[in-house]
N, C-alpha and C. Protein backbone atom coordinates (compact mmCIF):
# COMPACT_ATOMS: atom_id res chain seq x y z
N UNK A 1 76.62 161.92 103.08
CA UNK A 1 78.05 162.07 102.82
C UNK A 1 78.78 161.98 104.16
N UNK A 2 79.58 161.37 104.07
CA UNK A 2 80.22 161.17 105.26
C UNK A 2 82.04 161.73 105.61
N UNK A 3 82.02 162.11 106.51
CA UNK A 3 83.31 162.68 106.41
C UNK A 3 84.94 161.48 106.57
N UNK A 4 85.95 161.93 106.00
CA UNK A 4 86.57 160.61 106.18
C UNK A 4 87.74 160.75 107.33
N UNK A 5 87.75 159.87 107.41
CA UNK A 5 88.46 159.63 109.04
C UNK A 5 89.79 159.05 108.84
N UNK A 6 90.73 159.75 108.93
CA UNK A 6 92.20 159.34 109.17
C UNK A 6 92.46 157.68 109.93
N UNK A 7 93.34 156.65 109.06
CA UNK A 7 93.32 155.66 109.45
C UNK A 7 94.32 155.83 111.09
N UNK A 8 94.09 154.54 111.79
CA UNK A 8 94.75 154.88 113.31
C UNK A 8 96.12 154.52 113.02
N UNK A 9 96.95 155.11 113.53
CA UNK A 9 98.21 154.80 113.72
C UNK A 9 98.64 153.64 114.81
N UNK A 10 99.11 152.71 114.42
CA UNK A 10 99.49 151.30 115.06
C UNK A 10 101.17 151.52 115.24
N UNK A 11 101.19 151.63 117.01
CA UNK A 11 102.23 151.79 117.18
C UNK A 11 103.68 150.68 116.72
N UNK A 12 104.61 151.35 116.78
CA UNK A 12 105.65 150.03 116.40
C UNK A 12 106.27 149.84 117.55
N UNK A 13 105.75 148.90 118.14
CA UNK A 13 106.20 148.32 119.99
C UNK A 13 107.72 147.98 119.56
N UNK A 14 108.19 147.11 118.93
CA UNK A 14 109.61 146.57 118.50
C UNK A 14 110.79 148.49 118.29
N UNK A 15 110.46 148.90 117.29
CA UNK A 15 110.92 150.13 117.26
C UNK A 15 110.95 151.12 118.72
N UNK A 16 109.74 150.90 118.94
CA UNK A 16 109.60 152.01 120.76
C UNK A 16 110.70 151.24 121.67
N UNK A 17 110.53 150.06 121.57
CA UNK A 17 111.57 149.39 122.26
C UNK A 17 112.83 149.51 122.56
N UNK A 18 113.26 149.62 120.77
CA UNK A 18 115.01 148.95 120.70
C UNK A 18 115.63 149.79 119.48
N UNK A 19 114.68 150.35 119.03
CA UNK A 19 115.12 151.11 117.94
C UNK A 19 116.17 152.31 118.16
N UNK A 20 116.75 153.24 117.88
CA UNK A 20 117.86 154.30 117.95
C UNK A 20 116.43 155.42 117.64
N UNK A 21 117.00 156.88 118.02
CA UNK A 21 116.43 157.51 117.44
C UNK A 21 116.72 158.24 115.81
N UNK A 22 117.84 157.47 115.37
CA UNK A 22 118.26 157.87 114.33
C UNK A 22 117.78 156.43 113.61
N UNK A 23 117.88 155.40 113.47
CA UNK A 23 116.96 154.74 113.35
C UNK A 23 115.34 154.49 113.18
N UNK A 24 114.65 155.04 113.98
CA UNK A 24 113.16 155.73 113.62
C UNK A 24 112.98 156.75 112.74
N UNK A 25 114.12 157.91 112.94
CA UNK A 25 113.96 158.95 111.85
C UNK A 25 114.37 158.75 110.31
N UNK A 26 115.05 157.78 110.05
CA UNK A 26 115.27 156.79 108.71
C UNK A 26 114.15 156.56 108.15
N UNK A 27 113.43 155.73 109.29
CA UNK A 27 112.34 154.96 108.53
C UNK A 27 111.19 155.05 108.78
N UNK A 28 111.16 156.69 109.48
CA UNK A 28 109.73 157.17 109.43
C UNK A 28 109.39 157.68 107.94
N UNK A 29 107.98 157.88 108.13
CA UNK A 29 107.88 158.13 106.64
C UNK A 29 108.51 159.51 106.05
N UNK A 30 108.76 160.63 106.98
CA UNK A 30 109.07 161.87 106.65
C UNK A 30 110.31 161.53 106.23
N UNK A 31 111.26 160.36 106.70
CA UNK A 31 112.38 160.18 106.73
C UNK A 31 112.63 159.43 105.20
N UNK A 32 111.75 158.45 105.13
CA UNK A 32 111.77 157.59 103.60
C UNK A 32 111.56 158.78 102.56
N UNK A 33 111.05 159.76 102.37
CA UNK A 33 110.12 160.79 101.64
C UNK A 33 111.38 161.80 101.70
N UNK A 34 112.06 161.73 102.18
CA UNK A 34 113.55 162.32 102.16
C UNK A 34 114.84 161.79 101.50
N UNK A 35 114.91 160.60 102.08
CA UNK A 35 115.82 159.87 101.72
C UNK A 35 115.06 159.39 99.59
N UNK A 36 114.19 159.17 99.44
CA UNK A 36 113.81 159.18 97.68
C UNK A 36 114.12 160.48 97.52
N UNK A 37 113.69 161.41 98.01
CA UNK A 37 114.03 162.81 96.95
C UNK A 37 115.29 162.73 96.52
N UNK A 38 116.11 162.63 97.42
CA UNK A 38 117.49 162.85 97.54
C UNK A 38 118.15 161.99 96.47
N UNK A 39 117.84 160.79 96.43
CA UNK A 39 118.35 159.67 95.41
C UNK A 39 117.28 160.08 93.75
N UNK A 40 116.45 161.05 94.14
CA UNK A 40 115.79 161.21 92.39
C UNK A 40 116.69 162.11 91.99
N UNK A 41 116.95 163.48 92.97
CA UNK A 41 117.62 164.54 92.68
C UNK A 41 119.38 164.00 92.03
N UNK A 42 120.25 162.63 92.49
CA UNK A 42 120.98 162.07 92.08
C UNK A 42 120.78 161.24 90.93
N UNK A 43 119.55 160.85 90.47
CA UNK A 43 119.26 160.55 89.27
C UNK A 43 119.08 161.17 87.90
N UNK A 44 118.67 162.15 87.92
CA UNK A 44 118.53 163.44 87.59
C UNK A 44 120.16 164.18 87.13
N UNK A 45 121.12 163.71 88.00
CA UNK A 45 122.14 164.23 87.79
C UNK A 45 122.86 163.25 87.27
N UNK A 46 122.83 162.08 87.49
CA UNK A 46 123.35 161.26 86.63
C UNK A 46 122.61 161.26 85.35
N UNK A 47 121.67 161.46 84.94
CA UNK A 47 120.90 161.56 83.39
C UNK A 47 121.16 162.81 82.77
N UNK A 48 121.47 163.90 83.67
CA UNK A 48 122.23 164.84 82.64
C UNK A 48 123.36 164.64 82.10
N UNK A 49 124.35 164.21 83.60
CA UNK A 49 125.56 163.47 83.03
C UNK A 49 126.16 163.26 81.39
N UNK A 50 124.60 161.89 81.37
CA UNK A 50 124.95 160.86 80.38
C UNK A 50 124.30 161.75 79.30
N UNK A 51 123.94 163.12 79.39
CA UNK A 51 123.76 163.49 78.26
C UNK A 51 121.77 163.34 78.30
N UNK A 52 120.61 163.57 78.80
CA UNK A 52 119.72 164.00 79.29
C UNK A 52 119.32 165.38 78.93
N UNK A 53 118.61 165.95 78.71
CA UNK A 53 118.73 167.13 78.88
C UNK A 53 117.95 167.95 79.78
N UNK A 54 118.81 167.64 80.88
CA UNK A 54 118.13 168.41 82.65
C UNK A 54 119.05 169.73 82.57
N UNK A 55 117.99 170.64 83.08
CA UNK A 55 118.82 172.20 83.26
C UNK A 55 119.46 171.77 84.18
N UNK A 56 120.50 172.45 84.58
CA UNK A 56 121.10 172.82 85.63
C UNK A 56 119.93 173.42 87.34
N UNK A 57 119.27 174.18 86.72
CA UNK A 57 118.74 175.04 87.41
C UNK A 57 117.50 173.94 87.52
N UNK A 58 116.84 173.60 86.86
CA UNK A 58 116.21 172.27 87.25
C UNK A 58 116.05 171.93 88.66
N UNK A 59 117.50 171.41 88.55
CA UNK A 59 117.69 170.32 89.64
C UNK A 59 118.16 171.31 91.10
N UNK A 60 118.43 172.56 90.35
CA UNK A 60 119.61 173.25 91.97
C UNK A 60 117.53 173.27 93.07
N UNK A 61 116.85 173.85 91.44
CA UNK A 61 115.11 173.98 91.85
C UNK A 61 114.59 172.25 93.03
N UNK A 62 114.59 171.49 92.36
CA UNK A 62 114.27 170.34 93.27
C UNK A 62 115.43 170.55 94.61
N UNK A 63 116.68 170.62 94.83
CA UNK A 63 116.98 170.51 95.92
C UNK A 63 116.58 171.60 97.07
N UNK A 64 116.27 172.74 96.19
CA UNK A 64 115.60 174.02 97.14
C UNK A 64 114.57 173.25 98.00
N UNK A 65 113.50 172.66 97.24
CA UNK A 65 112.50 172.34 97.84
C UNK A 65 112.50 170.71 98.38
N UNK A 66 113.69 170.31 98.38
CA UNK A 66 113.35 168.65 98.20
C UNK A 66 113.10 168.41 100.23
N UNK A 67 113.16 169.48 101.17
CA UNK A 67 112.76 169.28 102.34
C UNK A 67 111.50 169.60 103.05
N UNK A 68 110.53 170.55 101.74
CA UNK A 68 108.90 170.81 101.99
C UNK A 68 108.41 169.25 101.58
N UNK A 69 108.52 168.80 102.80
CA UNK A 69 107.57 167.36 102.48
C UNK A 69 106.33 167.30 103.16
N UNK A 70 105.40 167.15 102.07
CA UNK A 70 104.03 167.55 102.80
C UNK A 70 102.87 165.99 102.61
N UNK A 71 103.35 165.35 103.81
CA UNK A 71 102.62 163.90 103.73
C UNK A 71 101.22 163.83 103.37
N UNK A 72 100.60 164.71 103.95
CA UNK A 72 99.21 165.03 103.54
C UNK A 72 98.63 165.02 102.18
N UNK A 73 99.88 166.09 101.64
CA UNK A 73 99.12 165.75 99.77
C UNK A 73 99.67 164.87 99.16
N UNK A 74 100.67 163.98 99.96
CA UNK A 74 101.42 163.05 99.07
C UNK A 74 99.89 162.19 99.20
N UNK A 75 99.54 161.87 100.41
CA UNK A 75 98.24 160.66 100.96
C UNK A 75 97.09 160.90 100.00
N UNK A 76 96.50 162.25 99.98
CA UNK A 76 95.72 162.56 98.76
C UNK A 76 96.07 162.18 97.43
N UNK A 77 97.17 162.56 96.98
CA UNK A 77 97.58 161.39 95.34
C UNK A 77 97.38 160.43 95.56
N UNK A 78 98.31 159.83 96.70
CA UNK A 78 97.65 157.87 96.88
C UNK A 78 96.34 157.72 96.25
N UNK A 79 95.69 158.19 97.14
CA UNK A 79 94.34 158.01 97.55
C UNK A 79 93.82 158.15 95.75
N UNK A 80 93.93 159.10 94.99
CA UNK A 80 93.44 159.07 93.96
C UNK A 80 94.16 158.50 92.89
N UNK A 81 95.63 157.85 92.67
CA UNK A 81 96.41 157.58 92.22
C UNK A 81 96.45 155.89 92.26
N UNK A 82 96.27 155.64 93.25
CA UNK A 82 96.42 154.23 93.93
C UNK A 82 97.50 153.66 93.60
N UNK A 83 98.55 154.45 93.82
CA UNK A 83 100.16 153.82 93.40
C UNK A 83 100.96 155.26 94.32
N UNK A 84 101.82 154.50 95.31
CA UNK A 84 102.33 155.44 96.33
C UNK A 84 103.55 156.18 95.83
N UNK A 85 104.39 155.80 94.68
CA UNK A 85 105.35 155.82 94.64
C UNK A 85 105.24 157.17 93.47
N UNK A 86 104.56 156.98 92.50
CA UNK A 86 103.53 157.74 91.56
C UNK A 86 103.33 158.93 92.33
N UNK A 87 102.46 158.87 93.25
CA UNK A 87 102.18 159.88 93.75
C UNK A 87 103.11 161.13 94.76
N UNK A 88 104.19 159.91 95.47
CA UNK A 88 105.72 160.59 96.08
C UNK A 88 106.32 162.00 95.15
N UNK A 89 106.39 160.86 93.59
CA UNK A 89 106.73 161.88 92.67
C UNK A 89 106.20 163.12 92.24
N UNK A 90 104.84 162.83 92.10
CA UNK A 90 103.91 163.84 91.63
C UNK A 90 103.88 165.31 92.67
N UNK A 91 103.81 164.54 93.95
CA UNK A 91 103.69 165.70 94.69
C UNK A 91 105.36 166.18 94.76
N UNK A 92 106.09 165.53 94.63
CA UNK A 92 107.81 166.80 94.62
C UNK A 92 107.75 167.32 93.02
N UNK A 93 107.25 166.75 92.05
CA UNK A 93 107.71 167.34 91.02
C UNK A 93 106.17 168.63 90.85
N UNK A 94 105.38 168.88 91.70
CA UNK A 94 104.09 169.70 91.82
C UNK A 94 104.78 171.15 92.44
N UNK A 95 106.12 170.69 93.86
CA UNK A 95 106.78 171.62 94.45
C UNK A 95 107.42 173.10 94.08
N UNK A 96 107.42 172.14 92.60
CA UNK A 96 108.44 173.35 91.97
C UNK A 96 107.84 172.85 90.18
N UNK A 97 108.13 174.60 89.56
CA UNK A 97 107.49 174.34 88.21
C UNK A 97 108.29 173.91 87.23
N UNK A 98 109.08 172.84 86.14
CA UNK A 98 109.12 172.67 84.70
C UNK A 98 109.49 170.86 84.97
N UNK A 99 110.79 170.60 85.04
CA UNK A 99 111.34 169.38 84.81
C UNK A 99 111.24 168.03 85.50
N UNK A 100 110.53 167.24 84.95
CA UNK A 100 109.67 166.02 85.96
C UNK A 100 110.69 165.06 85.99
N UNK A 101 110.86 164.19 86.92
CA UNK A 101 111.68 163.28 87.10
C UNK A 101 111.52 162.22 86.38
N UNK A 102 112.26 161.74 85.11
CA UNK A 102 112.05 160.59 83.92
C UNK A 102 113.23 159.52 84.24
N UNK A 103 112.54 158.52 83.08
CA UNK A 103 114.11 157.60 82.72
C UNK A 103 114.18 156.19 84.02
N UNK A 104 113.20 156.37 84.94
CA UNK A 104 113.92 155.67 85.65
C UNK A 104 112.54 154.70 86.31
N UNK A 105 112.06 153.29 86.46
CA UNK A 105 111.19 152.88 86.47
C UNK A 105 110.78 152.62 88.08
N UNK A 106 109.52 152.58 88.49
CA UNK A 106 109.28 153.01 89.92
C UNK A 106 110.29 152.13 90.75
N UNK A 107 110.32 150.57 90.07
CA UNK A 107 110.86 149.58 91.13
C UNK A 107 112.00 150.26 91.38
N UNK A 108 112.96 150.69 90.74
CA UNK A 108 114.41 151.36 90.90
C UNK A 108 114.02 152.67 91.60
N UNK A 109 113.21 153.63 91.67
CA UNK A 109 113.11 154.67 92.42
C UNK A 109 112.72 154.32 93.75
N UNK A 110 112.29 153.02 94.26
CA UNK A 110 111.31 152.76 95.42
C UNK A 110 112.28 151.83 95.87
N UNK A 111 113.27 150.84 95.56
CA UNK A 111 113.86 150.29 96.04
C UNK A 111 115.37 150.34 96.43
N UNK A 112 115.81 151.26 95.85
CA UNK A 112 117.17 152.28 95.78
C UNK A 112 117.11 152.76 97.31
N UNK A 113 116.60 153.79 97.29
CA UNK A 113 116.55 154.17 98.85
C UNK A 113 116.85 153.51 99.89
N UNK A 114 115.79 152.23 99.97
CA UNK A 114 115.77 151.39 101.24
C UNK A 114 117.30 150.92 101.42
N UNK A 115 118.14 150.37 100.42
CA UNK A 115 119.11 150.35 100.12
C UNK A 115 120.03 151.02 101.32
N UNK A 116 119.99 152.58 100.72
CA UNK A 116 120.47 153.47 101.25
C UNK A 116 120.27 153.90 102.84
N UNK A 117 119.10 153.72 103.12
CA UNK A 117 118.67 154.04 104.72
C UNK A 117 119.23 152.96 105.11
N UNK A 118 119.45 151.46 104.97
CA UNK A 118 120.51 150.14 105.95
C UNK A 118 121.23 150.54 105.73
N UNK A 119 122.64 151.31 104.45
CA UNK A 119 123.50 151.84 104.79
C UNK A 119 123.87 152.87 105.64
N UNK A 120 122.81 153.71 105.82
CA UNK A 120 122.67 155.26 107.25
C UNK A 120 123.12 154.58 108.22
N UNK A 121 122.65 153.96 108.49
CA UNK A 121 122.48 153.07 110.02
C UNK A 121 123.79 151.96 110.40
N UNK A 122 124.20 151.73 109.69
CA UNK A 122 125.22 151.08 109.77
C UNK A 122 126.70 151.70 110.74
């Protein structure tokens, strides 16, 4: 049995370069893994909106926790999940106990954001 070994981190020479530091913190991963919570927790509120039926308290629950981002067990879902985006979810909706994030299909949860981080930066 062999123990497993954390893949190496490959620096981003272009980013070390020329990048901002508000810029790196966008689109580091702690930063992407922030920026989705934030846009589920707005999804969530738009689906109660329209009539959904999300508690209130639900969601005030996800924003309590939507800044314990713990890359580690997100990498472990990957890893057993083999879908990253799946697993993003799993581990914020694991954070806190009842109402899972529905209604909304990964491409739109995974591509929304990026969206949003070129607008940060702007």
């Amino acid at each position: 049995m062999s123990a497993e070994v954390p893949a190496a981190i490959i620096p981003n020479i272009l980013a070390e370069r020329y990048a901002s530091a508000k810029m790196k913190d966008i689109w580091s991963q702690q930063g992407r893994v922030a920026q989705e919570r934030d846009f589920w927790i707005a999804v969530m509120k738009a689906q109660r909106d329209l009539g959904v039926p999300i508690p209130a308290d639900a969601i005030k629950d996800y924003e309590k926790v939507k800044g314990r981002i713990d890359l580690e067990a997100i990498a472990k879902r990957e890893r057993a999940t083999l879908h990253d985006v799946k697993a993003r979810i799993a581990t914020f909706s694991s954070s806190r106990i009842g109402q899972a994030i529905t209604g909304a299909t990964f491409r739109a949860l995974e591509s929304q954001p990026v969206t949003v981080r070129i607008q940060l930066d702007d």
